[in-house]
N, C-alpha and C. Protein backbone atom coordinates (compact mmCIF):
# COMPACT_ATOMS: atom_id res chain seq x y z
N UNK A 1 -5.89 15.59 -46.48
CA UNK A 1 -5.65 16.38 -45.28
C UNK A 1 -4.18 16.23 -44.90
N UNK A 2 -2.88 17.22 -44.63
CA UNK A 2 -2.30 17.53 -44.25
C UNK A 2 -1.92 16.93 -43.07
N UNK A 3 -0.83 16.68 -42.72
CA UNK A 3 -0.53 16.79 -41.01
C UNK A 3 0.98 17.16 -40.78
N UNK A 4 1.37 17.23 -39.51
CA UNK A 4 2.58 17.28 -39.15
C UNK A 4 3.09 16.31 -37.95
N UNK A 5 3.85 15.94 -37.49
CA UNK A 5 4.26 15.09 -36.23
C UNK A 5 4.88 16.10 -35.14
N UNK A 6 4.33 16.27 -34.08
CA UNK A 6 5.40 16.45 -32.99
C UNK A 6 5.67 16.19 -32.16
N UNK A 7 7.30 16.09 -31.91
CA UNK A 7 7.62 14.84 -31.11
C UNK A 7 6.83 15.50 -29.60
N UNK A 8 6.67 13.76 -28.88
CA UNK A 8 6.27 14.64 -27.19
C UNK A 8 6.89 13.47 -26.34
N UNK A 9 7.52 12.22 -26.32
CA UNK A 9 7.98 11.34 -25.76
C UNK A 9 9.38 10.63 -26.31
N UNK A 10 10.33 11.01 -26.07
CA UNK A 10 11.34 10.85 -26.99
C UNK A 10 12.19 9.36 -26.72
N UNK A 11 13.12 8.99 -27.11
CA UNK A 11 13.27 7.88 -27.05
C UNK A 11 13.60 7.16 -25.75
N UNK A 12 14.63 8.29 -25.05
CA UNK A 12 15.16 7.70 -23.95
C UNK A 12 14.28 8.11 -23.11
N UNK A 13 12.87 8.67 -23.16
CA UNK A 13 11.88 8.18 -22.29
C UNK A 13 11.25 7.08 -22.03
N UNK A 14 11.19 7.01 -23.52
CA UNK A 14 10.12 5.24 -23.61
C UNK A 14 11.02 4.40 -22.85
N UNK A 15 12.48 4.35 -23.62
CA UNK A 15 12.86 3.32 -22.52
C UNK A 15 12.82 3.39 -21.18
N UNK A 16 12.90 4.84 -20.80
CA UNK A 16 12.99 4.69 -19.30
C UNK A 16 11.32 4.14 -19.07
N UNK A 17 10.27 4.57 -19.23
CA UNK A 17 9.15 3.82 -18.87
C UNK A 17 9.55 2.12 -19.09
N UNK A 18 9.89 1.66 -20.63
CA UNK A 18 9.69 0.36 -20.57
C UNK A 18 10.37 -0.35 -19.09
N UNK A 19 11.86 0.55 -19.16
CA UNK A 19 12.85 -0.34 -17.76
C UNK A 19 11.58 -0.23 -16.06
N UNK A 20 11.22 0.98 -16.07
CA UNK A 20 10.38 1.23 -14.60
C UNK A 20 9.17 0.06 -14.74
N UNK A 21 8.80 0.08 -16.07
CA UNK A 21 7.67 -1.25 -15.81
C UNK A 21 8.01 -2.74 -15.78
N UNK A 22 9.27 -2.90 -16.62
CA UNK A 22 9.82 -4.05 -16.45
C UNK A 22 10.45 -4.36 -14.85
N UNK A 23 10.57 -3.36 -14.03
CA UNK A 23 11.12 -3.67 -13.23
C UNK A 23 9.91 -4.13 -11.99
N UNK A 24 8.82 -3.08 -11.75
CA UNK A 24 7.43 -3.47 -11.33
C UNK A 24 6.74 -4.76 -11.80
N UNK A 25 7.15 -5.89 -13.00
CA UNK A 25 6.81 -6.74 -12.92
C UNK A 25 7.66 -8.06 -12.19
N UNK A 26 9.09 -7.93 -12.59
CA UNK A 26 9.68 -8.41 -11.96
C UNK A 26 9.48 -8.66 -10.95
N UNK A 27 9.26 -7.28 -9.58
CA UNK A 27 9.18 -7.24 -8.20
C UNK A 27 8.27 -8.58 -8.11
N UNK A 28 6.97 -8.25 -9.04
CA UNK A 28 5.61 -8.72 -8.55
C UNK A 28 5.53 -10.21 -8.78
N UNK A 29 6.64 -10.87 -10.06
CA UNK A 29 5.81 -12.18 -10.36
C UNK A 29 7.77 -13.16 -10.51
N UNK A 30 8.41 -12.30 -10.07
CA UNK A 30 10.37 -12.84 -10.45
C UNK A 30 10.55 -14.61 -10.18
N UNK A 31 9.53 -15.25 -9.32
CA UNK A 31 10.10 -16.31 -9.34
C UNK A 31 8.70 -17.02 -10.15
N UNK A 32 8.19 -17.00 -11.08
CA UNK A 32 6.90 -17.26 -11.08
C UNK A 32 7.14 -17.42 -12.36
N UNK A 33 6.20 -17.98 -13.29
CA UNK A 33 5.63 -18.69 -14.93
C UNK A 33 5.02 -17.18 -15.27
N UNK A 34 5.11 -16.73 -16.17
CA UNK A 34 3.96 -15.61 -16.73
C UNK A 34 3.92 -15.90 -18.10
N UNK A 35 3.11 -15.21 -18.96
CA UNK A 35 2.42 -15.53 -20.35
C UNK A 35 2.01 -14.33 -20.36
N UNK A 36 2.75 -13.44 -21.50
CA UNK A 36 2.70 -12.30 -21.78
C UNK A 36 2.35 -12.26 -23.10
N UNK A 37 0.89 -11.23 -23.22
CA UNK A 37 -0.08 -11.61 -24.22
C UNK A 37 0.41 -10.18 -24.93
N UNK A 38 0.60 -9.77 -26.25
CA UNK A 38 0.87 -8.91 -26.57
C UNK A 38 -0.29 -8.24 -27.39
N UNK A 39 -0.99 -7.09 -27.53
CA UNK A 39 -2.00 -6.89 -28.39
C UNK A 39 -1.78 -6.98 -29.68
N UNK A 40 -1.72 -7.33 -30.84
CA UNK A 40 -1.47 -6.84 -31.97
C UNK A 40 -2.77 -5.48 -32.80
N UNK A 41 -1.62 -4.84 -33.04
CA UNK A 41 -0.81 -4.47 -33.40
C UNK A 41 0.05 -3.84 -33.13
N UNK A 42 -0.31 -2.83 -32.14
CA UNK A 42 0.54 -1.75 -31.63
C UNK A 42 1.54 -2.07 -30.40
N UNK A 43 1.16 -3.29 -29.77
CA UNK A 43 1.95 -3.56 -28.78
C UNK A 43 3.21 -4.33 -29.33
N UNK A 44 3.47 -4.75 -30.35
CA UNK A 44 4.66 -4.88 -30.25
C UNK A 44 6.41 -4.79 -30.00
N UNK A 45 6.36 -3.45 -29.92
CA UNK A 45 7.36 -2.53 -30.08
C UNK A 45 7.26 -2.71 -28.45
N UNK A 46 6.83 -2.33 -27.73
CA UNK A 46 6.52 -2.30 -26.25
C UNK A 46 6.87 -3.54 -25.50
N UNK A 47 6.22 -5.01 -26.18
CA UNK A 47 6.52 -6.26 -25.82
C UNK A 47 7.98 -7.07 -25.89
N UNK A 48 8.79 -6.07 -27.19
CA UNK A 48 9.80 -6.66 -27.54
C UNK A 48 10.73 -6.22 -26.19
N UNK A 49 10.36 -4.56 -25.89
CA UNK A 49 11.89 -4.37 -25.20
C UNK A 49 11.11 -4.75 -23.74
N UNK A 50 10.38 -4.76 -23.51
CA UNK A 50 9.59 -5.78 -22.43
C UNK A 50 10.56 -6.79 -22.04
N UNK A 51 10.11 -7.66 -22.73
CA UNK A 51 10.80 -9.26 -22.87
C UNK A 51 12.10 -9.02 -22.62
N UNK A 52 13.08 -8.17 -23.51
CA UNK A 52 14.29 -8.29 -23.14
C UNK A 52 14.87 -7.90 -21.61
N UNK A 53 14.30 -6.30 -21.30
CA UNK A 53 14.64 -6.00 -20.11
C UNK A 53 13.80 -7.09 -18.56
N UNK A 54 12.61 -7.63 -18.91
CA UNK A 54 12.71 -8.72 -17.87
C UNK A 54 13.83 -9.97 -17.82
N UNK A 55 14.20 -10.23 -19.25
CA UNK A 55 15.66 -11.42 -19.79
C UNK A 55 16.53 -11.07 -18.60
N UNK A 56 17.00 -9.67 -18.61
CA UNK A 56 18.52 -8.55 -18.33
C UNK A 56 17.78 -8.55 -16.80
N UNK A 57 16.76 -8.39 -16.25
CA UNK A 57 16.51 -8.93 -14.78
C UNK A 57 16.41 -9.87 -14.22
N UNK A 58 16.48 -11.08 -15.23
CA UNK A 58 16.73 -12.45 -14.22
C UNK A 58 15.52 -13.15 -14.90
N UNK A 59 14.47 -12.86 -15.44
CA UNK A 59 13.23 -13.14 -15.47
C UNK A 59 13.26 -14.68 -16.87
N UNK A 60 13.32 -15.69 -16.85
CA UNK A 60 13.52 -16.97 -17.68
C UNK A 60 12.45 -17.50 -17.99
N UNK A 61 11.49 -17.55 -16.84
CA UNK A 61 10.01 -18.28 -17.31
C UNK A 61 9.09 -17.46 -18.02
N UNK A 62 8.82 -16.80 -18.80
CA UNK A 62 8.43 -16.46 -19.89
C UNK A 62 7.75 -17.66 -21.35
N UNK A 63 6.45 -17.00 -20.83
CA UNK A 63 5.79 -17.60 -22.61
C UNK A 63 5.45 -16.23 -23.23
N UNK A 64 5.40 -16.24 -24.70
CA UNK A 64 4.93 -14.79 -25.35
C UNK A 64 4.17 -15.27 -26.00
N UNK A 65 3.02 -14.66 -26.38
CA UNK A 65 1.57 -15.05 -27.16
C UNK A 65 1.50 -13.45 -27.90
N UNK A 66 0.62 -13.70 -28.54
CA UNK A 66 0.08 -12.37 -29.55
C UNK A 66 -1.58 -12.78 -29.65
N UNK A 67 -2.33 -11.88 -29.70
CA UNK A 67 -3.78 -11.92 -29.99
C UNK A 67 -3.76 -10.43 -30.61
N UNK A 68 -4.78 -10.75 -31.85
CA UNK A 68 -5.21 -9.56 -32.76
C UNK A 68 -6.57 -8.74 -32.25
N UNK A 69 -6.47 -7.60 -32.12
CA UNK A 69 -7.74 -7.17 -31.91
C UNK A 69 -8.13 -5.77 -32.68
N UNK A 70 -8.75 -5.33 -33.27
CA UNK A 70 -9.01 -4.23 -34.08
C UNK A 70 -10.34 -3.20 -34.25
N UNK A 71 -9.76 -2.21 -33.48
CA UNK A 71 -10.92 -1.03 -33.05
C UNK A 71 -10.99 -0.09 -33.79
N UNK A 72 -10.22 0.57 -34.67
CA UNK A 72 -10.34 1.64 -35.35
C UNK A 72 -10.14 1.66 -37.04
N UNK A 73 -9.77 0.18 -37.29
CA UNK A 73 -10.08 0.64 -39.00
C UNK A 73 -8.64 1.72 -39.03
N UNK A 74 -9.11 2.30 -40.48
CA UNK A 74 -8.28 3.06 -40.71
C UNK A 74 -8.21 5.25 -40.03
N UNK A 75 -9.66 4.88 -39.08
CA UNK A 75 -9.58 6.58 -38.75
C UNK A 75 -8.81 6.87 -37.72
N UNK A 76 -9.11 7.78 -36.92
CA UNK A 76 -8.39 8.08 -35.49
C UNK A 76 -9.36 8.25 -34.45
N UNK A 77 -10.57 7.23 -34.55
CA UNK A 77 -11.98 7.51 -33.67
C UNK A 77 -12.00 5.97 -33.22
N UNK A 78 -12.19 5.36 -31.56
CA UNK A 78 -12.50 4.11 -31.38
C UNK A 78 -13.69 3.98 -31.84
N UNK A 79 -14.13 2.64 -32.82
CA UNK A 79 -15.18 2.48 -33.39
C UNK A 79 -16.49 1.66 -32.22
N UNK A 80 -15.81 1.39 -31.44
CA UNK A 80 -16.69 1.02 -29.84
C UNK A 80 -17.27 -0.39 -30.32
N UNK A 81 -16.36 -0.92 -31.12
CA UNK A 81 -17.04 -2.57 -31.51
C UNK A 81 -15.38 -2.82 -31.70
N UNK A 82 -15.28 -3.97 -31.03
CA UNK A 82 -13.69 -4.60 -31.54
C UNK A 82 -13.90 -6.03 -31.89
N UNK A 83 -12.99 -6.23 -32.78
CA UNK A 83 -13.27 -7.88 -33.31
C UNK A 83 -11.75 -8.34 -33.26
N UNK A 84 -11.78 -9.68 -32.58
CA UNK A 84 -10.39 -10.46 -32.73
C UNK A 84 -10.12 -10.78 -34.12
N UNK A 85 -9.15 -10.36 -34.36
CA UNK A 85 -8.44 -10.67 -35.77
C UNK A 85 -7.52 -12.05 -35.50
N UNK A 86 -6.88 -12.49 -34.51
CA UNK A 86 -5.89 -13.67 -34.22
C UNK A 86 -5.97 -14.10 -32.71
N UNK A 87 -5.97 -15.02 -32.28
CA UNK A 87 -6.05 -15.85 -31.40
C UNK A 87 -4.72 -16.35 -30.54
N UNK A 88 -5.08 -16.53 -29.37
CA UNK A 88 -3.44 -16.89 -28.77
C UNK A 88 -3.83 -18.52 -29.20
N UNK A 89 -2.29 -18.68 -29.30
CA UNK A 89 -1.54 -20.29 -29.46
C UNK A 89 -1.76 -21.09 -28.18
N UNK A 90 -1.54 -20.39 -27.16
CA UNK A 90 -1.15 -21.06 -25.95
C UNK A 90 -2.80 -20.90 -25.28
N UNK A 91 -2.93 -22.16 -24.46
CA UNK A 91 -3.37 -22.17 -23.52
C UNK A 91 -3.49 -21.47 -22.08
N UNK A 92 -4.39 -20.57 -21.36
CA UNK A 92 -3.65 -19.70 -20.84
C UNK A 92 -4.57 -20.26 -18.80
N UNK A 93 -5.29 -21.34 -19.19
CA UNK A 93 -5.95 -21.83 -18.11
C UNK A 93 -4.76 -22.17 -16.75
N UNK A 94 -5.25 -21.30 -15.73
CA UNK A 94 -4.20 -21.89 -14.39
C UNK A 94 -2.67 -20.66 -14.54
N UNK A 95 -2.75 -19.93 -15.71
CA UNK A 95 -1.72 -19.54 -15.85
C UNK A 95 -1.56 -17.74 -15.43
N UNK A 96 -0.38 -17.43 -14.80
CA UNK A 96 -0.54 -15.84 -14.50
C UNK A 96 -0.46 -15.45 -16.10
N UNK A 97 -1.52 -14.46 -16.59
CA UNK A 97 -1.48 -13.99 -17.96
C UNK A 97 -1.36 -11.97 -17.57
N UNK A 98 0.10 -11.99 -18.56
CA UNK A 98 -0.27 -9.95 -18.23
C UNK A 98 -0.85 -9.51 -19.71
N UNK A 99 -1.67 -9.12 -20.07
CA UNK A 99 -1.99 -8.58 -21.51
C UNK A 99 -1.39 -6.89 -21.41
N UNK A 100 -0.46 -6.91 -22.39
CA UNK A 100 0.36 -5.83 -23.13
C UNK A 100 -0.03 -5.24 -23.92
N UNK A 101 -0.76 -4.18 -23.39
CA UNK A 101 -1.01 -2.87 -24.38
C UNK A 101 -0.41 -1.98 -25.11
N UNK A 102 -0.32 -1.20 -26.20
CA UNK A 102 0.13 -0.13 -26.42
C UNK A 102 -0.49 1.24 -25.67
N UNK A 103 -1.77 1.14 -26.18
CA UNK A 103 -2.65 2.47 -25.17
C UNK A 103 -3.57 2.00 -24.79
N UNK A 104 -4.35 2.43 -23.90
CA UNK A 104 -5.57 2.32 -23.45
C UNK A 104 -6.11 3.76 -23.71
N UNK A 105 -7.16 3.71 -24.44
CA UNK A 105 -8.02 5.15 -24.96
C UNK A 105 -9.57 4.97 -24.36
N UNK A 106 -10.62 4.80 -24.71
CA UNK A 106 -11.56 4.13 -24.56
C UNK A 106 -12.30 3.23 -23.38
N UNK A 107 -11.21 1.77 -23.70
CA UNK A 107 -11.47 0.75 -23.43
C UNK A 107 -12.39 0.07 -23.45
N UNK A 108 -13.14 -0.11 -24.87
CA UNK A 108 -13.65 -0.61 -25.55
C UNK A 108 -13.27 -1.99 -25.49
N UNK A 109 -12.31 -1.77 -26.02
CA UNK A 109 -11.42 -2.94 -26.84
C UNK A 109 -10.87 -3.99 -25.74
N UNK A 110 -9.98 -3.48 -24.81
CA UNK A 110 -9.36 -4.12 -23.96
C UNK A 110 -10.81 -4.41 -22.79
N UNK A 111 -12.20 -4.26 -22.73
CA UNK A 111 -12.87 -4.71 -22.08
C UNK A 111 -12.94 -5.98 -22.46
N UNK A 112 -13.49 -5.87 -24.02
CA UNK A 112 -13.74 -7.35 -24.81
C UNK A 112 -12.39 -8.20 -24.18
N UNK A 113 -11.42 -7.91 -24.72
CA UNK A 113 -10.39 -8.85 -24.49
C UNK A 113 -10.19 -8.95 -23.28
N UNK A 114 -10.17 -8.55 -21.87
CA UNK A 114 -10.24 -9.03 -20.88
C UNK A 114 -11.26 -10.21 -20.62
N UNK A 115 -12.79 -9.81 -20.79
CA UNK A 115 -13.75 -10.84 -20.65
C UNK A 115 -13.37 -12.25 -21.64
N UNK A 116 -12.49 -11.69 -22.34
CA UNK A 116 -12.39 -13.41 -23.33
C UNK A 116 -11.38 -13.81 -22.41
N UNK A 117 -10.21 -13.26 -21.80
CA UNK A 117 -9.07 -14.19 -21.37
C UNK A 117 -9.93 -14.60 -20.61
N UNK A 118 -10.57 -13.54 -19.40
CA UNK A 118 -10.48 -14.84 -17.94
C UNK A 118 -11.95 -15.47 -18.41
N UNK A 119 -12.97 -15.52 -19.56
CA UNK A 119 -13.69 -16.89 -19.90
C UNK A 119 -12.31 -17.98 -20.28
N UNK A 120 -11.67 -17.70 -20.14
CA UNK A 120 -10.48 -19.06 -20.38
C UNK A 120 -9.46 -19.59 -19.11
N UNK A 121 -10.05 -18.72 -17.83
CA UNK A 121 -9.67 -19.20 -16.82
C UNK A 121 -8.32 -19.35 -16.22
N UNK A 122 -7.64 -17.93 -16.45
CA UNK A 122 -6.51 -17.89 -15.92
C UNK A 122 -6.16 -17.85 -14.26
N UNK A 123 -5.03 -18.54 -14.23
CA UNK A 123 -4.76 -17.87 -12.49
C UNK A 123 -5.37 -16.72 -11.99
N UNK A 124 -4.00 -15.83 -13.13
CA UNK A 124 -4.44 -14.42 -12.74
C UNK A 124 -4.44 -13.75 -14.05
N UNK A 125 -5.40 -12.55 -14.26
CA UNK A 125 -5.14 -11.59 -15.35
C UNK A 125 -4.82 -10.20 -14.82
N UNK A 126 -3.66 -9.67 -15.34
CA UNK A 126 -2.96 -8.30 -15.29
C UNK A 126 -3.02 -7.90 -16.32
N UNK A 127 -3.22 -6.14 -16.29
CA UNK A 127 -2.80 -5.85 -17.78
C UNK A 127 -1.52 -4.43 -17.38
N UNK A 128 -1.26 -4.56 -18.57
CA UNK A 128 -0.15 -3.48 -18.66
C UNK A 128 -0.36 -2.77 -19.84
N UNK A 129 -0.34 -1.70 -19.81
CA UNK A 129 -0.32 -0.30 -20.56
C UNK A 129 1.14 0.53 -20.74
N UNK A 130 1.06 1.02 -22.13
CA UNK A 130 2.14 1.50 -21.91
C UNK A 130 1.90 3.08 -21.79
N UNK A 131 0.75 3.56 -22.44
CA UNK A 131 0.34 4.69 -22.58
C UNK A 131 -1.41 4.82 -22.15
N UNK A 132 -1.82 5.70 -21.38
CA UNK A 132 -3.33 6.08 -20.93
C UNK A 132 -3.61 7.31 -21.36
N UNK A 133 -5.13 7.19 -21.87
CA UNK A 133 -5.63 8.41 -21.98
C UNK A 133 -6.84 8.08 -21.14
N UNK A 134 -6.87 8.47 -20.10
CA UNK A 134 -7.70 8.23 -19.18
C UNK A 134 -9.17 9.47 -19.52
N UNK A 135 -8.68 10.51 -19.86
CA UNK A 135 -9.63 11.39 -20.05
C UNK A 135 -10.80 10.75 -21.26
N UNK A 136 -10.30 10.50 -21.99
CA UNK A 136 -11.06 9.63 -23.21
C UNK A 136 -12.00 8.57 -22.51
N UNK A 137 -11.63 7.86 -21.40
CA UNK A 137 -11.98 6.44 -20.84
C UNK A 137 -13.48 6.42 -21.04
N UNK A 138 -14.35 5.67 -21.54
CA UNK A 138 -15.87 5.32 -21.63
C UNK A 138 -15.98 4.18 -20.74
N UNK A 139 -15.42 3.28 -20.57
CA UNK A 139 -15.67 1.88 -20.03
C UNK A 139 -14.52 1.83 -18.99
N UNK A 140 -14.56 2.19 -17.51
CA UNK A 140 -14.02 1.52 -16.45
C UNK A 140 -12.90 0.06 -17.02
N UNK A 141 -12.09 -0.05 -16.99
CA UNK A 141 -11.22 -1.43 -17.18
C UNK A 141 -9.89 -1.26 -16.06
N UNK A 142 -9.77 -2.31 -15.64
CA UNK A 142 -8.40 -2.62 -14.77
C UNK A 142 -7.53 -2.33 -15.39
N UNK A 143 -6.23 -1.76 -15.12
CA UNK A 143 -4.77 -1.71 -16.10
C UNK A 143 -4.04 -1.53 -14.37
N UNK A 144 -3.40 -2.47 -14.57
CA UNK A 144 -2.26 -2.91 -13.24
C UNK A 144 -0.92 -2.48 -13.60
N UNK A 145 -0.33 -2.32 -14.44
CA UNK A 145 0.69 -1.34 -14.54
C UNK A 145 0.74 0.09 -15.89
N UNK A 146 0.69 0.87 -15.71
CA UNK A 146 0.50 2.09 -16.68
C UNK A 146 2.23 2.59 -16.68
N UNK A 147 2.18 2.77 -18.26
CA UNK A 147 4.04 3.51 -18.23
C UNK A 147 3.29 5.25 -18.09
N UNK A 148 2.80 5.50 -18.74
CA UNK A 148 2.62 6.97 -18.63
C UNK A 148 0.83 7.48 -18.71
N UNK A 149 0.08 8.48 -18.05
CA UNK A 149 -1.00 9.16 -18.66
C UNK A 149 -0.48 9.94 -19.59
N UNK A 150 -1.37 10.19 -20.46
CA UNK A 150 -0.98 11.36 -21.64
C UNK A 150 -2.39 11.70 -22.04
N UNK A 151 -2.21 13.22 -22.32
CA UNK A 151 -3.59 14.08 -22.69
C UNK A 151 -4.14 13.41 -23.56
N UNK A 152 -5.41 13.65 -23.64
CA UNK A 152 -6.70 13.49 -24.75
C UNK A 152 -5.76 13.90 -26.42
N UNK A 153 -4.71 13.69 -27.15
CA UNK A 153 -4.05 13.52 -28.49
C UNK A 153 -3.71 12.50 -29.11
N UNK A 154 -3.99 12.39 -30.51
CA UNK A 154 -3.70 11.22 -31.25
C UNK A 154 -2.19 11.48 -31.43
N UNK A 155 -1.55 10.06 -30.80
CA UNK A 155 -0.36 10.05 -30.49
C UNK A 155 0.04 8.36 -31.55
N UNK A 156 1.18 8.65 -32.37
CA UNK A 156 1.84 8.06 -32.84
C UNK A 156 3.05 7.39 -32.98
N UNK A 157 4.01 6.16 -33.28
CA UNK A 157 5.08 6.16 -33.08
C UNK A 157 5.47 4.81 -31.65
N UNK A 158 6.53 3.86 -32.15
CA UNK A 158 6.85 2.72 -30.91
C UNK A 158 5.51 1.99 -30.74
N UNK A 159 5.21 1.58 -32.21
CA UNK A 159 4.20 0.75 -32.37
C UNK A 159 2.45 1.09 -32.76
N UNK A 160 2.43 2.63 -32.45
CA UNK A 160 1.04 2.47 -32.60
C UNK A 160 1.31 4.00 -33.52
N UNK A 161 0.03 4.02 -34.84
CA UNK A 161 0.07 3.91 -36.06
C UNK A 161 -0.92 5.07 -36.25
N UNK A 162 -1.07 5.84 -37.31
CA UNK A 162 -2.71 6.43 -38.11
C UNK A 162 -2.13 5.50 -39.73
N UNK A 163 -3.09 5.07 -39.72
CA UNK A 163 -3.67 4.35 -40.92
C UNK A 163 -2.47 3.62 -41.54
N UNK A 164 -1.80 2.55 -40.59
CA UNK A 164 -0.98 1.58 -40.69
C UNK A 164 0.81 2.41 -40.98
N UNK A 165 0.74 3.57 -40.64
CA UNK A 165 2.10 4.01 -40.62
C UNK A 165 2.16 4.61 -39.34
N UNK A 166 3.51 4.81 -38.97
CA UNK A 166 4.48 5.78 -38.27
C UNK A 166 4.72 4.56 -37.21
N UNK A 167 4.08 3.30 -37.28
CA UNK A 167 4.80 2.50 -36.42
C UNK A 167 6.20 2.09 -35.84
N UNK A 168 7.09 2.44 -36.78
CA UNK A 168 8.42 2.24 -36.73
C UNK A 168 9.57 3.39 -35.81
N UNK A 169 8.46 4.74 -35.70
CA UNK A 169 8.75 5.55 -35.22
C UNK A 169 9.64 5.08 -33.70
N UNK A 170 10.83 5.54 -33.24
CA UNK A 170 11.49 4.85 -32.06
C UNK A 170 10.76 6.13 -30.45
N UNK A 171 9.70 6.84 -31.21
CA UNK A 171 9.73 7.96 -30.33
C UNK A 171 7.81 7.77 -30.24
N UNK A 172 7.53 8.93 -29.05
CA UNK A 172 5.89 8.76 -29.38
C UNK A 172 5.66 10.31 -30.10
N UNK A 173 4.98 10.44 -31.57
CA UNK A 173 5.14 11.97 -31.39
C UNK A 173 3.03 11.95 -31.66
N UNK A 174 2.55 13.43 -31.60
CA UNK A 174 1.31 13.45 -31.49
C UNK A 174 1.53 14.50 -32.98
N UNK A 175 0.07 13.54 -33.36
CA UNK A 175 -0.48 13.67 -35.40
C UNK A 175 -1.40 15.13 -35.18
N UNK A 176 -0.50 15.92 -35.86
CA UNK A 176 -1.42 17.57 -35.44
C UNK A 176 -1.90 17.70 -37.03
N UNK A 177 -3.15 17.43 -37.57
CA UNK A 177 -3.99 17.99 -38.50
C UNK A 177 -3.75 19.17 -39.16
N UNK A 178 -3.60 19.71 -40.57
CA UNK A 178 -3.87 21.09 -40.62
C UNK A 178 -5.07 21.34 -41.31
């Protein structure tokens, strides 16, 4: 099957979302410890310029963790079962924890992983999104900071993938089928 990419979020958008959310956390937690959980896979790209633009606001107390979680295999359908692939390092008991999304589609996935952090008894749990498809949503889940809604399209690019490519993409573009 065929496809094409087209762009719909270009670069100096993302950043402007990443800076508006980096700056909404700041407000919320600037003199405070946080432990910023990154999803793997797709959140990375998101977490990196994260981290830096809270650095470039003052922000020092910083831990970064990664946890694996994996909903879709190789299609473009949430498979509505997610399984942890990797585990955080850190201890996250007593601690403000924000878990860093790439999208929220479903929320399948990020249900599971919410119910596992706070069974581990954090201060507080926040999550952050960088992208919503709220129309998709099956399962109600908290997301405390959102960079953007975006329509019901499989969207690619700044970390999140069809079948382990276009991650590298610096832009978000949406995977049009022919």
């Amino acid at each position: 099957m065929s496809h094409r990419i087209e762009k719909f979020i270009d670069e100096s958008e993302v950043q402007a979302i990443v800076n508006q959310l980096a700056k909404r956390i700041y407000q919320d937690f600037r003199e405070q410890s946080i432990v910023l959980v990154g999803v793997l896979d797709g959140a990375f790209a998101i977490l990196h310029d994260l981290v830096k633009e809270l650095h470039n606001l003052g922000m020092k107390d910083l831990v970064i963790d990664f946890v694996g979680i994996d909903n879709y295999g190789s299609g473009t359908e949430s498979s509505k079962k997610a399984k942890i692939t990797k585990d955080l390092k850190h201890d996250i008991r007593d601690k403000i924890v924000i878990i860093v999304e790439d999208i929220v589609d479903t929320g399948y996935s990020l249900s599971i992983l919410q119910s596992l952090l706070l069974a581990r008894l954090p201060k507080m749990l926040t999550t952050l999104t960088f992208l919503s498809k709220d129309a998709r949503r099956e399962i109600e889940v908290p997301v405390d900071y959102i960079g953007k809604h975006i329509p019901n399209e499989f969207v690619i690019g700044y970390g999140l993938d069809y079948d382990g490519k276009y991650r590298e993409l610096p832009y978000i573009g949406i995977l049009q089928f022919d």
